[in-house]
PDB file of N, CA and C in Angstrom:
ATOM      1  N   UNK A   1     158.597 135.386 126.210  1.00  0.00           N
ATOM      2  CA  UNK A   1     159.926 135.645 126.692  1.00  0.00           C
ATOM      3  C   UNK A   1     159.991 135.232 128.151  1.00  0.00           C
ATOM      4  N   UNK A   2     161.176 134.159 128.305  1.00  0.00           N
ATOM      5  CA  UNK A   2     160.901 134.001 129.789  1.00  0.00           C
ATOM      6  C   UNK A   2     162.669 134.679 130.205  1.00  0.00           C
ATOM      7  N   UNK A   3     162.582 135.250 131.358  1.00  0.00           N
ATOM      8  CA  UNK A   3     163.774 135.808 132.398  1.00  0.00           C
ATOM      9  C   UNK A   3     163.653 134.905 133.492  1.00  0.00           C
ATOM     10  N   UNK A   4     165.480 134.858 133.527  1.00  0.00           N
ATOM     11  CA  UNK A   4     165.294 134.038 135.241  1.00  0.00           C
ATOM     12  C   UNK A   4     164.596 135.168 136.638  1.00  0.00           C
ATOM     13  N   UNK A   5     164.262 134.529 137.405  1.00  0.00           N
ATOM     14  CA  UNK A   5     163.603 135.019 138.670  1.00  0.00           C
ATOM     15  C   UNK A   5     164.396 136.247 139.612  1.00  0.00           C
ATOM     16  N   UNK A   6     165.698 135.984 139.143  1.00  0.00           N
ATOM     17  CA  UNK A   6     166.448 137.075 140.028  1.00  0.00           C
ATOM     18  C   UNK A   6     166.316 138.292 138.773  1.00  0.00           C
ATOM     19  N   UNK A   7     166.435 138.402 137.491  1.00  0.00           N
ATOM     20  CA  UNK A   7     166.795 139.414 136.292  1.00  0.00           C
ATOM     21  C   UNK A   7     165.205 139.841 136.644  1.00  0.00           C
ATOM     22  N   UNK A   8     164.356 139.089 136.904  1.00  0.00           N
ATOM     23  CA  UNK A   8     162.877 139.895 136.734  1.00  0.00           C
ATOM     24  C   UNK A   8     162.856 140.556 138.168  1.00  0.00           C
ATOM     25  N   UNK A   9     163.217 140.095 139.328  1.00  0.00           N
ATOM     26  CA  UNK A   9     163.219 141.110 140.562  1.00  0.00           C
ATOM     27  C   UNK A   9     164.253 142.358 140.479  1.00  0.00           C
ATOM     28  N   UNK A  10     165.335 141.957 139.793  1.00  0.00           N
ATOM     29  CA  UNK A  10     166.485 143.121 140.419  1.00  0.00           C
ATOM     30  C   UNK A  10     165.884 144.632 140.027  1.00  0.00           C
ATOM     31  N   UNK A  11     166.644 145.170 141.089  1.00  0.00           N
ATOM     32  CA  UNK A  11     166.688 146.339 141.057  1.00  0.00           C
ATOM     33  C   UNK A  11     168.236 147.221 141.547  1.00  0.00           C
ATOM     34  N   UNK A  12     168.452 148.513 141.308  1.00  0.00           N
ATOM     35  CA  UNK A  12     169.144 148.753 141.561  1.00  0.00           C
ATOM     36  C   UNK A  12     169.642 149.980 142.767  1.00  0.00           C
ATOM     37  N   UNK A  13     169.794 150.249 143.759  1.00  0.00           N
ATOM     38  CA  UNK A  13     169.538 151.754 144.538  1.00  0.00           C
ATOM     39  C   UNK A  13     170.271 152.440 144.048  1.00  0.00           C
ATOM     40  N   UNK A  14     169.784 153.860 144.086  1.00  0.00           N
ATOM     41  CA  UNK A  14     169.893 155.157 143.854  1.00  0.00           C
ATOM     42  C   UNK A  14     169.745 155.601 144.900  1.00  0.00           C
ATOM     43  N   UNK A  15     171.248 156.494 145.218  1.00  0.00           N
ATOM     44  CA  UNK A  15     170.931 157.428 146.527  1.00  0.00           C
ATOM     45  C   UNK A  15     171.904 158.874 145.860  1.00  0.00           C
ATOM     46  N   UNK A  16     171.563 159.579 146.514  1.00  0.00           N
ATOM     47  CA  UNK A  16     172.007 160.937 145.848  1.00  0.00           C
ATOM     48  C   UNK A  16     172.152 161.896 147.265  1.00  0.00           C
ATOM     49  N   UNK A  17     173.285 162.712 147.668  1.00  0.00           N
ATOM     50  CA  UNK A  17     173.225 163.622 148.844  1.00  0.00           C
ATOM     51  C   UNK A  17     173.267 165.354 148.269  1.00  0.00           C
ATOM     52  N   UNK A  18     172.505 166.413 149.263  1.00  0.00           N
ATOM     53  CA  UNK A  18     173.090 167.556 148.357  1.00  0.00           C
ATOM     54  C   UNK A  18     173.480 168.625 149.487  1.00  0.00           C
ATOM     55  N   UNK A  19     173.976 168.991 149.709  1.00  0.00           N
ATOM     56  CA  UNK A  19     174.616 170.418 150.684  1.00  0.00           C
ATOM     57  C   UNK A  19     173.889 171.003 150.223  1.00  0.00           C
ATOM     58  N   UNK A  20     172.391 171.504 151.397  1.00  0.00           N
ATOM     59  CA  UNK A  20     171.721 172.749 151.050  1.00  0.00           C
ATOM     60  C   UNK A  20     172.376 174.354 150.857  1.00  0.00           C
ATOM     61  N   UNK A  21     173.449 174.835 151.860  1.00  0.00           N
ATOM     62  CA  UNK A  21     174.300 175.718 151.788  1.00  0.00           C
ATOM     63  C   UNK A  21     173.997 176.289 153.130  1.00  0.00           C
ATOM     64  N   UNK A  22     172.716 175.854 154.059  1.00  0.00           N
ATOM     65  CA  UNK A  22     172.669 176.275 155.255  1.00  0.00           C
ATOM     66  C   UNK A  22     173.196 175.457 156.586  1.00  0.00           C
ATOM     67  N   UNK A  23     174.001 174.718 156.505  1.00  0.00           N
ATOM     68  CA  UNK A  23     174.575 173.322 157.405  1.00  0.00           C
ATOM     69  C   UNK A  23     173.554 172.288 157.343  1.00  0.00           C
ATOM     70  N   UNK A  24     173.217 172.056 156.029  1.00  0.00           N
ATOM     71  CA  UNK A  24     172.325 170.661 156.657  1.00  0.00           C
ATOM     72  C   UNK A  24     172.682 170.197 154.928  1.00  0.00           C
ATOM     73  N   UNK A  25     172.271 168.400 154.893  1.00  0.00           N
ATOM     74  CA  UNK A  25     172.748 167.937 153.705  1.00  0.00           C
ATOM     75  C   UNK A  25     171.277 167.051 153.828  1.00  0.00           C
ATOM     76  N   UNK A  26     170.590 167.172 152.671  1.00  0.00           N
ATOM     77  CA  UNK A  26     169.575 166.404 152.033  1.00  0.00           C
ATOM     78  C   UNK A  26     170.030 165.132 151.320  1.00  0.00           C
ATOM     79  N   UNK A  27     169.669 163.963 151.924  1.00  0.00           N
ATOM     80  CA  UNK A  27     169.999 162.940 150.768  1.00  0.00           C
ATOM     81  C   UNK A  27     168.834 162.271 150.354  1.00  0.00           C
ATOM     82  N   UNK A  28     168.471 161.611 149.311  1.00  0.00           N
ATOM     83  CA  UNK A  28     167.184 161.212 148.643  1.00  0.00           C
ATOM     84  C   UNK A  28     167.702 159.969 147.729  1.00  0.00           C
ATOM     85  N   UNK A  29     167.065 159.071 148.248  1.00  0.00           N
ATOM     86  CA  UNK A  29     167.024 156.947 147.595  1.00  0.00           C
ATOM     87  C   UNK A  29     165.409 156.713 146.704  1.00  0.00           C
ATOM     88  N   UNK A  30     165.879 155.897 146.326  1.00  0.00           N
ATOM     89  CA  UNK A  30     165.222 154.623 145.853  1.00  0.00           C
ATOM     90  C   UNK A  30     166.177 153.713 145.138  1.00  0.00           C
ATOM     91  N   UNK A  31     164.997 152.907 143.751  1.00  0.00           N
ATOM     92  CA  UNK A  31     165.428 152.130 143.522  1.00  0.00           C
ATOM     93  C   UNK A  31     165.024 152.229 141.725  1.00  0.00           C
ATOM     94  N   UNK A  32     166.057 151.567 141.031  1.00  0.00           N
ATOM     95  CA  UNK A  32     165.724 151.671 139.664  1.00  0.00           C
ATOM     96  C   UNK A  32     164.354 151.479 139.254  1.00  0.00           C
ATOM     97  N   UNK A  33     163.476 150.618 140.122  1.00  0.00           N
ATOM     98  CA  UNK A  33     162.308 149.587 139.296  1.00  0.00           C
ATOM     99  C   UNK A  33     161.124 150.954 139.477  1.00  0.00           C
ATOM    100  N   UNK A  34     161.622 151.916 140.561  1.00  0.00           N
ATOM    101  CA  UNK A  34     160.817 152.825 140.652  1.00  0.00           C
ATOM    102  C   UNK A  34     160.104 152.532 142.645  1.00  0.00           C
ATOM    103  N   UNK A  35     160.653 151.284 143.148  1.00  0.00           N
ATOM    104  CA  UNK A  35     160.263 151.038 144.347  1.00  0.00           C
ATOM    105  C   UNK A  35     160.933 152.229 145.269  1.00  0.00           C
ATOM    106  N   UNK A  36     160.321 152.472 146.516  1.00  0.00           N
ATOM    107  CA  UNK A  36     159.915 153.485 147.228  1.00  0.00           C
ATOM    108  C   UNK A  36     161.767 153.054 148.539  1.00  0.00           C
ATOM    109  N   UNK A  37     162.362 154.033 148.853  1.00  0.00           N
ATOM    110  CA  UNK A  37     163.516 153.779 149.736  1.00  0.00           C
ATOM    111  C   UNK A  37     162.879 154.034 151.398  1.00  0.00           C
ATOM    112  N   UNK A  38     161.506 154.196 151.611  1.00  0.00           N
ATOM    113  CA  UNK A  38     161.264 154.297 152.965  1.00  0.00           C
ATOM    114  C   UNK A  38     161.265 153.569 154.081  1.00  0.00           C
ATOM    115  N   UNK A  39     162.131 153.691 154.913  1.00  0.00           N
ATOM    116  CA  UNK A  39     162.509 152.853 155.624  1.00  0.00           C
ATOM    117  C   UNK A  39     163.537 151.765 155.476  1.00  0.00           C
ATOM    118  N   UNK A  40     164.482 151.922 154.897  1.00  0.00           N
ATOM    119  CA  UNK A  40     165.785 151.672 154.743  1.00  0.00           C
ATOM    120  C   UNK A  40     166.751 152.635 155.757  1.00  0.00           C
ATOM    121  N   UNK A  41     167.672 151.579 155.731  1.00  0.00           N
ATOM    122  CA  UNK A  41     168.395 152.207 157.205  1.00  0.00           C
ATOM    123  C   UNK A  41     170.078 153.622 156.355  1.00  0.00           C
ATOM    124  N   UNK A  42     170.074 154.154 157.442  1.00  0.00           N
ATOM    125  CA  UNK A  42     170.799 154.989 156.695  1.00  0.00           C
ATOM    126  C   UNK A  42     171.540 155.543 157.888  1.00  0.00           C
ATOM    127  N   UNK A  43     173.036 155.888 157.293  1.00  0.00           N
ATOM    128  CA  UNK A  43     174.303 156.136 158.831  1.00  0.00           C
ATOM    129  C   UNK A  43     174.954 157.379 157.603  1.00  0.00           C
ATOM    130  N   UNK A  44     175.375 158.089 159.292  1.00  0.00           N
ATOM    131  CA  UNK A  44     176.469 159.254 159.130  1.00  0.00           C
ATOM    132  C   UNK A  44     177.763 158.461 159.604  1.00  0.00           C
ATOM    133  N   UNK A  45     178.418 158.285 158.503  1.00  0.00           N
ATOM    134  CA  UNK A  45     179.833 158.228 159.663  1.00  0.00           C
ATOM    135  C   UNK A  45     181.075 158.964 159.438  1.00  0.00           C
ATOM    136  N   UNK A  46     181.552 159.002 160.719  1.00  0.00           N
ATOM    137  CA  UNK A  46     182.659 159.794 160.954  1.00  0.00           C
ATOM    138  C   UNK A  46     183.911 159.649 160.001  1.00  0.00           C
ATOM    139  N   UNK A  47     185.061 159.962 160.111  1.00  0.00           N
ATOM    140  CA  UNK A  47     185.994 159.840 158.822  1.00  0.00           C
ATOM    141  C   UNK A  47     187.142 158.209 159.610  1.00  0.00           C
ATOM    142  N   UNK A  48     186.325 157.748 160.619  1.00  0.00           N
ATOM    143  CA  UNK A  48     187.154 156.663 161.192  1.00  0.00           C
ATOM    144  C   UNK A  48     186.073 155.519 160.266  1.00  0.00           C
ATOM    145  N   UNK A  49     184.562 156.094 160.046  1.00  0.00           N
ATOM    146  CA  UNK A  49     183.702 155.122 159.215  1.00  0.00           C
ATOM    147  C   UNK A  49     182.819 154.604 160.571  1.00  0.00           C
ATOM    148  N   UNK A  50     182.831 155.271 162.005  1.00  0.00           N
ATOM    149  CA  UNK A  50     182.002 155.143 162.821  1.00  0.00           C
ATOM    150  C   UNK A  50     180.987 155.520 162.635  1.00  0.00           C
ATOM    151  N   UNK A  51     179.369 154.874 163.076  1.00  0.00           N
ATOM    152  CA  UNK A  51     178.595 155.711 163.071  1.00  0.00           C
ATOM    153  C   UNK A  51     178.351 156.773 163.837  1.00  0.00           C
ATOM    154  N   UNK A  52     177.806 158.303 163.449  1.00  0.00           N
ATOM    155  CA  UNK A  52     177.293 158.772 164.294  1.00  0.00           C
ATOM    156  C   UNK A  52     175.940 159.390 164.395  1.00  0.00           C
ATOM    157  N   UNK A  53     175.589 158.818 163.442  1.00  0.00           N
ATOM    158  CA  UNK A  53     173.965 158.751 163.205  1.00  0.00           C
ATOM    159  C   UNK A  53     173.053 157.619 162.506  1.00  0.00           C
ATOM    160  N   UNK A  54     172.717 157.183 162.864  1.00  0.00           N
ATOM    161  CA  UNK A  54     171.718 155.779 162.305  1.00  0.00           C
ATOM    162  C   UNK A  54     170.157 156.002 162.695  1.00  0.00           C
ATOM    163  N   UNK A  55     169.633 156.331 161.724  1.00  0.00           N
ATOM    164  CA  UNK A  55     167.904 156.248 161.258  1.00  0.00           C
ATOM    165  C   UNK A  55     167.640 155.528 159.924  1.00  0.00           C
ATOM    166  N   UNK A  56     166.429 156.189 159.604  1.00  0.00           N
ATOM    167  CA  UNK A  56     165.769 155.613 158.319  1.00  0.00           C
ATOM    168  C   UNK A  56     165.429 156.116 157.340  1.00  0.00           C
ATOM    169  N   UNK A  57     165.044 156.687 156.152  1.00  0.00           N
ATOM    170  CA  UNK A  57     165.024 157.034 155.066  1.00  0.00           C
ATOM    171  C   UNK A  57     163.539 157.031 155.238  1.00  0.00           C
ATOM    172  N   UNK A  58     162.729 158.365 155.285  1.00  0.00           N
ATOM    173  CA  UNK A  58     161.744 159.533 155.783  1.00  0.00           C
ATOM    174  C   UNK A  58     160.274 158.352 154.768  1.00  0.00           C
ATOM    175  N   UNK A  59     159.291 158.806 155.169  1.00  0.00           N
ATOM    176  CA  UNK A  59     158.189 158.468 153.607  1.00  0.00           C
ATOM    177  C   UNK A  59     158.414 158.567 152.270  1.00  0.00           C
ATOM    178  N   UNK A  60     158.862 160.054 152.104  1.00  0.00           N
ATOM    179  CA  UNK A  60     159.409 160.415 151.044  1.00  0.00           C
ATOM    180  C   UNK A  60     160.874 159.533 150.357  1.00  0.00           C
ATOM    181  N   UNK A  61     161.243 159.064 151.037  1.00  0.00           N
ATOM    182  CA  UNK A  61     162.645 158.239 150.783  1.00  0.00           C
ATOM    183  C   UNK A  61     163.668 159.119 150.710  1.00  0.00           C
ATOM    184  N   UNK A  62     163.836 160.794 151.711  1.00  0.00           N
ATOM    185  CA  UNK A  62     164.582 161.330 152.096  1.00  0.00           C
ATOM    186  C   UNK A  62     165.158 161.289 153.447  1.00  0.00           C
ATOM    187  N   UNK A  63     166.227 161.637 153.852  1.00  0.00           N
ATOM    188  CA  UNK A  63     166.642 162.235 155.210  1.00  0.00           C
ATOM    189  C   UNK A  63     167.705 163.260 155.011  1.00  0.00           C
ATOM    190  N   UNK A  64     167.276 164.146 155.914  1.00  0.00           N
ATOM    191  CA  UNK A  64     167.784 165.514 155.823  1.00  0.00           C
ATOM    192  C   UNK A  64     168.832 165.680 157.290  1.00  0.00           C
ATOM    193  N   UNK A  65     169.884 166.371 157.503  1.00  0.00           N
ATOM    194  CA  UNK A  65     170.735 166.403 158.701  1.00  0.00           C
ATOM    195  C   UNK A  65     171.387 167.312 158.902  1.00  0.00           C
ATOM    196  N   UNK A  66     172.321 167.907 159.549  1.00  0.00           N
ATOM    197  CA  UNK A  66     173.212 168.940 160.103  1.00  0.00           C
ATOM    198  C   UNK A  66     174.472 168.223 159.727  1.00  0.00           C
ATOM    199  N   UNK A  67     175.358 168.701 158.820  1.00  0.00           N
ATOM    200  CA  UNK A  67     176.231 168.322 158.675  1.00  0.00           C
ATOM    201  C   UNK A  67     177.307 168.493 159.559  1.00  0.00           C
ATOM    202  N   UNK A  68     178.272 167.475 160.212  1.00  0.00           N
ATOM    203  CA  UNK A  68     179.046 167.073 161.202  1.00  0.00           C
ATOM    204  C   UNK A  68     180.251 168.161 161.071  1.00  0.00           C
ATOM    205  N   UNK A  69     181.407 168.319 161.774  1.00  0.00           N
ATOM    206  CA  UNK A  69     182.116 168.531 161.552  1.00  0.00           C
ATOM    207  C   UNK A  69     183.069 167.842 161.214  1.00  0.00           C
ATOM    208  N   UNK A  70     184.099 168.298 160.068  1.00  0.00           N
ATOM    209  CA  UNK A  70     185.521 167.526 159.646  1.00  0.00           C
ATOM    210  C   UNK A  70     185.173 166.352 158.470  1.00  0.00           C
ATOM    211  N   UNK A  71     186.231 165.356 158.585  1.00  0.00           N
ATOM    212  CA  UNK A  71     185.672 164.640 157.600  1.00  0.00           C
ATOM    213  C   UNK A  71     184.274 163.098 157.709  1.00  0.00           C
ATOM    214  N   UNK A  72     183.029 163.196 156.698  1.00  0.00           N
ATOM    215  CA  UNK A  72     182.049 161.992 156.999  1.00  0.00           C
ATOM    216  C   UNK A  72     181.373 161.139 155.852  1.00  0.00           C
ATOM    217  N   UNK A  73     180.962 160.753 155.896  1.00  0.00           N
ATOM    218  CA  UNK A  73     180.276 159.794 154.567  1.00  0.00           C
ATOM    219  C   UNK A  73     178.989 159.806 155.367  1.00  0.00           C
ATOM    220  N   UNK A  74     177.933 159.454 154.381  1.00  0.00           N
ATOM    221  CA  UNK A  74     176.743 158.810 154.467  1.00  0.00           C
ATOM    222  C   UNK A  74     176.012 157.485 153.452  1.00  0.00           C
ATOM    223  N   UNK A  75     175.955 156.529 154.404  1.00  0.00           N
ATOM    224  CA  UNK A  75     175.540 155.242 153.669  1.00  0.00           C
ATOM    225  C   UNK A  75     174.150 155.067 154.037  1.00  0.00           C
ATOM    226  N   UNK A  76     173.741 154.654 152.653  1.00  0.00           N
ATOM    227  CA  UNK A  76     172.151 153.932 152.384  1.00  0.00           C
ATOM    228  C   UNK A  76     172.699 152.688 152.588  1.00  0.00           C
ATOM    229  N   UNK A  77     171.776 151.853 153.357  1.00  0.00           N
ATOM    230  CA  UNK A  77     172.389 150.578 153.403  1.00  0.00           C
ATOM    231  C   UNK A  77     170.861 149.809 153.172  1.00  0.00           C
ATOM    232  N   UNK A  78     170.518 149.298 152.214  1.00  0.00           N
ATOM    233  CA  UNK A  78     169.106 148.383 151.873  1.00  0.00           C
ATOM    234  C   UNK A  78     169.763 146.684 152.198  1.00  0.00           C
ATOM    235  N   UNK A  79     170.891 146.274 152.500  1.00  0.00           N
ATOM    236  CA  UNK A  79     171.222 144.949 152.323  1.00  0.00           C
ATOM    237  C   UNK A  79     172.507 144.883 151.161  1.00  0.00           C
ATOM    238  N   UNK A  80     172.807 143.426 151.491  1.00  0.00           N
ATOM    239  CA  UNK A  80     174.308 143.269 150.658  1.00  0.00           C
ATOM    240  C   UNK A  80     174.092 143.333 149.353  1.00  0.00           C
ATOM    241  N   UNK A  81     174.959 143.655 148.727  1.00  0.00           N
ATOM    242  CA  UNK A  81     174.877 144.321 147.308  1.00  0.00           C
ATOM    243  C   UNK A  81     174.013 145.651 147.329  1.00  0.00           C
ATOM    244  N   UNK A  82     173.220 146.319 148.159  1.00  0.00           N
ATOM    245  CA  UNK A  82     172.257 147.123 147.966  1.00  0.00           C
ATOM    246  C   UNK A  82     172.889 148.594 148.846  1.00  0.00           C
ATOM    247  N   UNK A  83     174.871 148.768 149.277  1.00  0.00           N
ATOM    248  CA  UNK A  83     174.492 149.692 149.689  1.00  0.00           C
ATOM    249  C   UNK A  83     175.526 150.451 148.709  1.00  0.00           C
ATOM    250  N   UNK A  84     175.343 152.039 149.461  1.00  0.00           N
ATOM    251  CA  UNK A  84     176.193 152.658 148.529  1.00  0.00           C
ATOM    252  C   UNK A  84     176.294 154.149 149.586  1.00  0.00           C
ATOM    253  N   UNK A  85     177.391 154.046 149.953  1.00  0.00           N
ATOM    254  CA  UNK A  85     178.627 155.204 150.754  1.00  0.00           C
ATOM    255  C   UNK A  85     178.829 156.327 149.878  1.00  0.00           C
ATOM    256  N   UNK A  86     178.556 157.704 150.030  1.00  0.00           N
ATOM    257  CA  UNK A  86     178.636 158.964 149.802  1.00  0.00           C
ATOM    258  C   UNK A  86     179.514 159.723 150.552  1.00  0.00           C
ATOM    259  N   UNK A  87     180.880 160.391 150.269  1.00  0.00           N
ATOM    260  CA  UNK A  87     181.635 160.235 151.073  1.00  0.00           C
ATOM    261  C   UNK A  87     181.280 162.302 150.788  1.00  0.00           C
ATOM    262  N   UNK A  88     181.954 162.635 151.943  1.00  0.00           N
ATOM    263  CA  UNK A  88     181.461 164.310 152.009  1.00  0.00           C
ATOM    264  C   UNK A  88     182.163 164.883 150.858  1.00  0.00           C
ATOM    265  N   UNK A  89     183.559 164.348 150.151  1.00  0.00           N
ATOM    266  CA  UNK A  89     183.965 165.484 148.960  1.00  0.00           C
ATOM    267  C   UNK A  89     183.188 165.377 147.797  1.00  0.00           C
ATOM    268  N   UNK A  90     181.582 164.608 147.874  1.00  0.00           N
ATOM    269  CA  UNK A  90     181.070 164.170 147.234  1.00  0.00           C
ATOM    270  C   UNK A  90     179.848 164.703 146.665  1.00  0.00           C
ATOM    271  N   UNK A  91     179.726 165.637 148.065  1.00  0.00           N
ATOM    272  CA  UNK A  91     178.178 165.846 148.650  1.00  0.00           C
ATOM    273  C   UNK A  91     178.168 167.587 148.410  1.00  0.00           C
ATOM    274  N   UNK A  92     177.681 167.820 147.079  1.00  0.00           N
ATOM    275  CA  UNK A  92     178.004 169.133 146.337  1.00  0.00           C
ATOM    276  C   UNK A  92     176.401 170.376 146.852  1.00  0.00           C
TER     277      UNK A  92
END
């Protein structure tokens, strides 16, 4: 069986956020194939879609935060096609 070269690399990200219930929101990535999200870049932004936090996605392929006030999203951003925006009415 042969696959073209892009169907045998793809993968897909998975990012997931959760409101611990103490002001802070856990979010946790990877990727379908089972590859590791560490060190992928990752933003809080404000409800204008500014950032106001930009780091990286922990060893674990978590990052954990204090949730902002008012309205924010949080994006995994691995590259084009690879990101995916979590917007706070989201983040249970």
């Amino acid at each position: 069986m042969v696959a073209p070269a892009g169907a045998a690399l793809a993968h897909t990200p998975l990012f997931s956020c959760y409101d611990n219930g103490d002001g802070t929101v856990l979010c946790e990535a990877g990727f379908s194939d089972g590859s590791s999200a560490s060190g992928v870049a990752v933003r809080v932004l404000d409800g204008a879609g500014d950032a106001i936090r930009e780091t990286q996605m922990d060893a674990n392929s978590e990052f954990l935060f204090d949730m902002p006030e008012g309205d924010y999203s949080v994006q995994f951003d691995a590259g084009e096609g690879h990101r995916i925006t979590v917007p706070a009415s989201e983040i249970y």
